[in-house]
N, C-alpha and C. Protein backbone atom coordinates (compact mmCIF):
# COMPACT_ATOMS: atom_id res chain seq x y z
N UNK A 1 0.82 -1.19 0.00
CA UNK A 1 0.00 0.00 0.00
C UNK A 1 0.86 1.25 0.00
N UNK A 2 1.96 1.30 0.84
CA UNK A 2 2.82 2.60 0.75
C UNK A 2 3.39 2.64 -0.48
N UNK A 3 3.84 1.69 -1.42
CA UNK A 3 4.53 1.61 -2.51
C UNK A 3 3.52 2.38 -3.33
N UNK A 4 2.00 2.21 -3.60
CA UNK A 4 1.15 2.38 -4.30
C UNK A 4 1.29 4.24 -4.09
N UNK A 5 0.94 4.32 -2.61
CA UNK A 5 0.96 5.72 -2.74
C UNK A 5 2.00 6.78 -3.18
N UNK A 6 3.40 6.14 -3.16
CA UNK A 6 4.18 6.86 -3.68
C UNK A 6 4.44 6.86 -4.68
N UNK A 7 3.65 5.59 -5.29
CA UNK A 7 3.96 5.68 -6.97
C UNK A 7 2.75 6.21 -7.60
N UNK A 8 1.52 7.03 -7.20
CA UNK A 8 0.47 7.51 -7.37
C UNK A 8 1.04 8.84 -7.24
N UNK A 9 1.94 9.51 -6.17
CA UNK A 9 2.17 11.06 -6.13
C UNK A 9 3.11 10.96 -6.68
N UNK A 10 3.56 10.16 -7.17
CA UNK A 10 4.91 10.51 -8.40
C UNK A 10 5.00 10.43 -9.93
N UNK A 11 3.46 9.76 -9.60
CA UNK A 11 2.77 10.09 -11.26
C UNK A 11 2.21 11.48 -11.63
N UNK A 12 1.54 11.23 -10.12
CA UNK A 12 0.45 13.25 -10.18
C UNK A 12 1.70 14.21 -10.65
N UNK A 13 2.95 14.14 -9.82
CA UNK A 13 3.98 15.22 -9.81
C UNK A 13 4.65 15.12 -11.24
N UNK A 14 4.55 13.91 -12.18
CA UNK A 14 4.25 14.59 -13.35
C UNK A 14 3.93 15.06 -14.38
N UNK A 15 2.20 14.97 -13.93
CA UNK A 15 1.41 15.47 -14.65
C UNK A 15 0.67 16.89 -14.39
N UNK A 16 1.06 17.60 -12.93
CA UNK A 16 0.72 18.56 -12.12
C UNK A 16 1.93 19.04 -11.58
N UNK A 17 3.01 19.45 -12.99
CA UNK A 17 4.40 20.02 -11.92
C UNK A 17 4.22 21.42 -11.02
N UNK A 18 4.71 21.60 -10.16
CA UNK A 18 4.81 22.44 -9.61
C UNK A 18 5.31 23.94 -9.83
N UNK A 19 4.23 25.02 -9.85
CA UNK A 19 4.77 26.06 -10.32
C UNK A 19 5.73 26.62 -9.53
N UNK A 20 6.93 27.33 -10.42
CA UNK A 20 7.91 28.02 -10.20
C UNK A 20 7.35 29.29 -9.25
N UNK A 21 7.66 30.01 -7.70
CA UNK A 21 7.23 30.79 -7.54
C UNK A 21 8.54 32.31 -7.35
N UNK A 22 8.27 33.22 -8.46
CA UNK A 22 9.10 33.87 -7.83
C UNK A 22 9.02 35.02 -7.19
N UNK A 23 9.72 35.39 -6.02
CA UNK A 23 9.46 36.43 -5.11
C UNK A 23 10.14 37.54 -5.66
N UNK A 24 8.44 38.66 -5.31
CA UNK A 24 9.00 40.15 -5.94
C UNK A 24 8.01 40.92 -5.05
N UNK A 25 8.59 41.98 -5.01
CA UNK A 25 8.81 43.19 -3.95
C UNK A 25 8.42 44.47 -4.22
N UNK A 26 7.62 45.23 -3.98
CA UNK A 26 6.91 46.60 -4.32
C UNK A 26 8.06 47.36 -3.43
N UNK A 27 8.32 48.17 -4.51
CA UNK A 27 9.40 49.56 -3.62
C UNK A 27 9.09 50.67 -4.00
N UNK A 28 8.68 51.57 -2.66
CA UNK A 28 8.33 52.98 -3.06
C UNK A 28 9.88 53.79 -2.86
N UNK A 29 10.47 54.59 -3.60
CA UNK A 29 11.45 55.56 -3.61
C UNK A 29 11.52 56.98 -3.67
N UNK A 30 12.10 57.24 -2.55
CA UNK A 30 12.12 58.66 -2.53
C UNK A 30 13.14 59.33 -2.97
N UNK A 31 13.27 59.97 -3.98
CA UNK A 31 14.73 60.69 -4.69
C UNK A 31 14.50 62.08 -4.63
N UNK A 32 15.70 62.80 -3.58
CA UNK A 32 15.15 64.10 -3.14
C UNK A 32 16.35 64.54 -3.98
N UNK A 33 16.18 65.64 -4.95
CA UNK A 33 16.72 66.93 -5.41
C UNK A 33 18.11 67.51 -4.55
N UNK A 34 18.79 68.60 -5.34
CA UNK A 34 19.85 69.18 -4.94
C UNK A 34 18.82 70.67 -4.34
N UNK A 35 18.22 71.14 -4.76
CA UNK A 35 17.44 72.51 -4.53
C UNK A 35 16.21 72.37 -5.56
N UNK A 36 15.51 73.75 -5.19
CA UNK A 36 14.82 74.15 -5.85
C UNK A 36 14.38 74.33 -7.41
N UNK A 37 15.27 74.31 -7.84
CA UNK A 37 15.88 74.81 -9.77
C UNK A 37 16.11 73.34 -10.17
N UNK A 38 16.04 71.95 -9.55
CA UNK A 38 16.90 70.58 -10.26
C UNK A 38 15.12 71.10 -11.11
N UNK A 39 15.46 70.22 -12.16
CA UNK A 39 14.50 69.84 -13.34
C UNK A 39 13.94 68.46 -12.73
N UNK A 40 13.04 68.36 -12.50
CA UNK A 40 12.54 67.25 -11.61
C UNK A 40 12.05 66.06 -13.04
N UNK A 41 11.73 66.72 -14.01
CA UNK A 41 11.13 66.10 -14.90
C UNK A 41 12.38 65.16 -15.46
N UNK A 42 13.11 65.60 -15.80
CA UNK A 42 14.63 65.50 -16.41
C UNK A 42 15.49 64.16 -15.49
N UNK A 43 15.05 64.72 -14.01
CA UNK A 43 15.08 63.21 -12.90
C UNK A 43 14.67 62.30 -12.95
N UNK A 44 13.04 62.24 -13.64
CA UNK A 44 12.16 61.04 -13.50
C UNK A 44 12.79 60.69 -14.87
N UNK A 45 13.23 60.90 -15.73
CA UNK A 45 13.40 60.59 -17.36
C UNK A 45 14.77 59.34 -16.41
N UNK A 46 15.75 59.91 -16.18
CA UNK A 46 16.90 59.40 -15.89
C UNK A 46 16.79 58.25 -14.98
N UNK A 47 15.84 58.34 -13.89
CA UNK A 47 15.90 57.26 -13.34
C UNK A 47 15.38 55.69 -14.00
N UNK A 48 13.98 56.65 -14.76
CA UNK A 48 13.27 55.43 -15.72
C UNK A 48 14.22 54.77 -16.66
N UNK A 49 15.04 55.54 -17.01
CA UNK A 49 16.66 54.69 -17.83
C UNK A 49 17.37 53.32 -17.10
N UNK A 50 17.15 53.70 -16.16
CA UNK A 50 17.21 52.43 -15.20
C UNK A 50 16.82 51.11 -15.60
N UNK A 51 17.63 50.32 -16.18
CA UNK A 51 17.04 49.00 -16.87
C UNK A 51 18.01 48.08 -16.24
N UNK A 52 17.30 46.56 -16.07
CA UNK A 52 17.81 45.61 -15.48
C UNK A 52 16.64 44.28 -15.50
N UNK A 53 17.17 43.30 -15.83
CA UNK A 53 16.08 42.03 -15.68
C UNK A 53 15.28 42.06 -14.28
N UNK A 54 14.55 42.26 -13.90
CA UNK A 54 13.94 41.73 -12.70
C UNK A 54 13.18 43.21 -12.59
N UNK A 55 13.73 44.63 -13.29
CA UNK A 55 13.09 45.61 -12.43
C UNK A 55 12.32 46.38 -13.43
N UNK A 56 10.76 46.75 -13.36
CA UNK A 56 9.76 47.27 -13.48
C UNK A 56 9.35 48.38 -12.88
N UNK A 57 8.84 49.99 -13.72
CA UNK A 57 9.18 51.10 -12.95
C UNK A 57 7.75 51.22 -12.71
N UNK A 58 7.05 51.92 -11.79
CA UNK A 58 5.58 51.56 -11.63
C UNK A 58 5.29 53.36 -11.80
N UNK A 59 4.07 53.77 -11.46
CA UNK A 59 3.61 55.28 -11.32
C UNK A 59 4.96 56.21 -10.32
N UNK A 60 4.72 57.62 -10.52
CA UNK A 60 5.30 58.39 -10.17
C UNK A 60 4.61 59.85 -9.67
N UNK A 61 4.91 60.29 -8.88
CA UNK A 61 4.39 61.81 -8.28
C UNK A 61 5.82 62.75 -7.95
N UNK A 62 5.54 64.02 -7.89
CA UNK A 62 6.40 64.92 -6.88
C UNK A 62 5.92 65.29 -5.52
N UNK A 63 6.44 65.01 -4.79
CA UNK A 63 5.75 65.70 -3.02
C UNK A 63 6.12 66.77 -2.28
N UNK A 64 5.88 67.55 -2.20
CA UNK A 64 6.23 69.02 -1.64
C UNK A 64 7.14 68.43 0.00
N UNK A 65 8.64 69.27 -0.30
CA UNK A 65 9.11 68.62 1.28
C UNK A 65 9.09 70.17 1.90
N UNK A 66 9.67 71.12 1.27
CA UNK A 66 9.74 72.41 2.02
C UNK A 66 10.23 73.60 1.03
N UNK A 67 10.35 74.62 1.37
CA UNK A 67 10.76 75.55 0.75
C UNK A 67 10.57 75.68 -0.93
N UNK A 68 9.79 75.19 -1.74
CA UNK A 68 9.71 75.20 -2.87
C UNK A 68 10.55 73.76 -3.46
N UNK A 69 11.03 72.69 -2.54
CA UNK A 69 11.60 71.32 -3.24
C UNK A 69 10.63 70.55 -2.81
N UNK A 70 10.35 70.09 -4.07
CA UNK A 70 9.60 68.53 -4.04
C UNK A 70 10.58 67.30 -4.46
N UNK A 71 10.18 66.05 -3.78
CA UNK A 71 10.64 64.92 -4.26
C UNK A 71 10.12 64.05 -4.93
N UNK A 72 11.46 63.56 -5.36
CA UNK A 72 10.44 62.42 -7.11
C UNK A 72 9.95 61.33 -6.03
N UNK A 73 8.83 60.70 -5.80
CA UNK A 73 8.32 59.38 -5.36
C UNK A 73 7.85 58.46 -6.87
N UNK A 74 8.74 57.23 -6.49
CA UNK A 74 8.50 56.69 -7.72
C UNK A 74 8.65 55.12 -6.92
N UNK A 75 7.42 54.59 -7.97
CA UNK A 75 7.70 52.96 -7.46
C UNK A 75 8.10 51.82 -8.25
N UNK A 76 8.21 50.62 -7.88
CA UNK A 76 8.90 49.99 -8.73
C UNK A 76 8.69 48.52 -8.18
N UNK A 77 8.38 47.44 -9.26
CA UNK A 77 8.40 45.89 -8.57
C UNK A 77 9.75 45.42 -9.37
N UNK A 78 10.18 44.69 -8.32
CA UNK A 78 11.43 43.83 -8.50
C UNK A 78 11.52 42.38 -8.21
N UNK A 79 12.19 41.87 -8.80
CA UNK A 79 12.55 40.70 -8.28
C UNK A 79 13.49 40.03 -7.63
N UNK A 80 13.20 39.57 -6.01
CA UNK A 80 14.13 39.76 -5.07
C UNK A 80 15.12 39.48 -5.23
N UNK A 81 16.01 38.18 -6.00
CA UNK A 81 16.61 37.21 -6.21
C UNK A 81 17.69 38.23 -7.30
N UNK A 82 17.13 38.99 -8.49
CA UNK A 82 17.76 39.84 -9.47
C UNK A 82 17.94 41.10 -8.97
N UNK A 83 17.18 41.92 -8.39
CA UNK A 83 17.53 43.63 -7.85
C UNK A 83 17.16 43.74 -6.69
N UNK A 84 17.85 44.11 -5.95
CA UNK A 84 17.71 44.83 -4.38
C UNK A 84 18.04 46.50 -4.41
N UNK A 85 17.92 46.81 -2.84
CA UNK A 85 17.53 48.19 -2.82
C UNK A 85 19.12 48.99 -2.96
N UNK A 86 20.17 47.97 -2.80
CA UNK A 86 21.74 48.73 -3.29
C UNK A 86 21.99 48.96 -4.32
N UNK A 87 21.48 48.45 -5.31
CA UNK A 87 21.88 48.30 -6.43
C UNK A 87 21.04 49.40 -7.30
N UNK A 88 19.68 49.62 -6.72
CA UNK A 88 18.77 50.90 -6.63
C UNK A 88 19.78 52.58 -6.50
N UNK A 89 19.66 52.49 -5.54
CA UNK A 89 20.33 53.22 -4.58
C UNK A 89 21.77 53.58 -5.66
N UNK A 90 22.32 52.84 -5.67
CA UNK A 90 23.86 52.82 -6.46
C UNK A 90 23.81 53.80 -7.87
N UNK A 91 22.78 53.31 -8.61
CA UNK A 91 22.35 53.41 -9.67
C UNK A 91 21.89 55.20 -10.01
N UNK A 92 20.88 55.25 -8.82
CA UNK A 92 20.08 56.89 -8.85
C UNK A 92 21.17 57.66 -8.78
N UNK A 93 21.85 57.52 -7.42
CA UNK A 93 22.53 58.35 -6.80
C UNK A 93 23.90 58.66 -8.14
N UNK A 94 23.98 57.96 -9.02
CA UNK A 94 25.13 58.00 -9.94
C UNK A 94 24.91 59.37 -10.49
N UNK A 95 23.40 60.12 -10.75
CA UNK A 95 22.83 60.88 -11.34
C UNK A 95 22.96 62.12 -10.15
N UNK A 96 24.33 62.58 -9.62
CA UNK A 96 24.54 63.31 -9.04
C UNK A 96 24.81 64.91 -8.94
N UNK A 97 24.18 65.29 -10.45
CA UNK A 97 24.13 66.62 -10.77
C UNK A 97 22.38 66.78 -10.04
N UNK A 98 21.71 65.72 -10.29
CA UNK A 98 20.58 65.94 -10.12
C UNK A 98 19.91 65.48 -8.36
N UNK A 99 20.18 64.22 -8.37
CA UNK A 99 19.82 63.93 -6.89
C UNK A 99 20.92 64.13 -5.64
N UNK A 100 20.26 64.85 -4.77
CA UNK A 100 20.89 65.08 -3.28
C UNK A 100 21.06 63.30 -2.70
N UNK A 101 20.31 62.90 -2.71
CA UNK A 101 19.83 61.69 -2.05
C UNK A 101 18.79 60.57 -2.23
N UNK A 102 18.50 58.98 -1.95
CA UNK A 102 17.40 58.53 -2.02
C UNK A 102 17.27 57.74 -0.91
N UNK A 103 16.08 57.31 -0.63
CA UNK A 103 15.75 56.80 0.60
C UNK A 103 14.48 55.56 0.17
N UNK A 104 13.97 54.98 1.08
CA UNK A 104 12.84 53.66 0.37
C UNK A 104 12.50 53.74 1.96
N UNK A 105 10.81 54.44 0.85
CA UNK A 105 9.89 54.86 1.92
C UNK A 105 8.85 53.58 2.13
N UNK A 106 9.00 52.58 1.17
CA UNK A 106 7.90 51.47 1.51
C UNK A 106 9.04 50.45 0.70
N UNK A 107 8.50 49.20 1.36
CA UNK A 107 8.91 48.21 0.99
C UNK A 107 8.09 46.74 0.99
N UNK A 108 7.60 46.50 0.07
CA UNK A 108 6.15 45.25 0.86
C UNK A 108 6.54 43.88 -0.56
N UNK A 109 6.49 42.77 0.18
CA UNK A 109 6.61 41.35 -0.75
C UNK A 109 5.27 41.72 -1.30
N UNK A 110 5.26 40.99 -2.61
CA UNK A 110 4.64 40.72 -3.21
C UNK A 110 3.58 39.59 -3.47
């Protein structure tokens, strides 16, 4: 009887393989400006240049932080295994005429 059953789930397994699952990650980013005058538009262009297997750029806004600077909030799904948040990070910040800084204001699995 045990023989039977294992040769019954080893038939199912392959006729019902098991899907591949892969883990991916919603990231909200905050890329704050040098001042007032950065071209914010010109920011979001550059970051969306951002290409890599695993990473997908999602909607975008500006958010008022103070004094007349807003920051780019932009989101993005990834895939955990291909892009993480250094390699993010590494990438923006390269664009250093334009961004002061970035930070990752959300982070949620998928």
């Amino acid at each position: 009887m045990i023989l039977f059953l294992g040769f019954r789930s080893f038939l199912l397994s392959l006729f019902n393989p098991e899907k591949v699952i892969i883990a991916k990650s919603n990231i909200i980013l905050d890329v704050k400006p040098w001042d007032d005058e950065t071209d914010m538009k010109e920011l979001e262009k550059l970051v969306r240049t951002i290409e890599c297997d695993g990473l997908i750029w999602g909607a975008s806004k500006l958010v008022a932080l103070a004094y007349g600077i807003k920051k780019l909030q932009i989101s993005c799904v990834v895939e955990d295994d291909k892009v993480g948040t250094d390699f993010l990070e590494e990438k923006i910040t390269e664009f250093e005429d334009f961004v002061q800084s970035m930070d990752v204001a959300a982070f949620n699995k998928v």
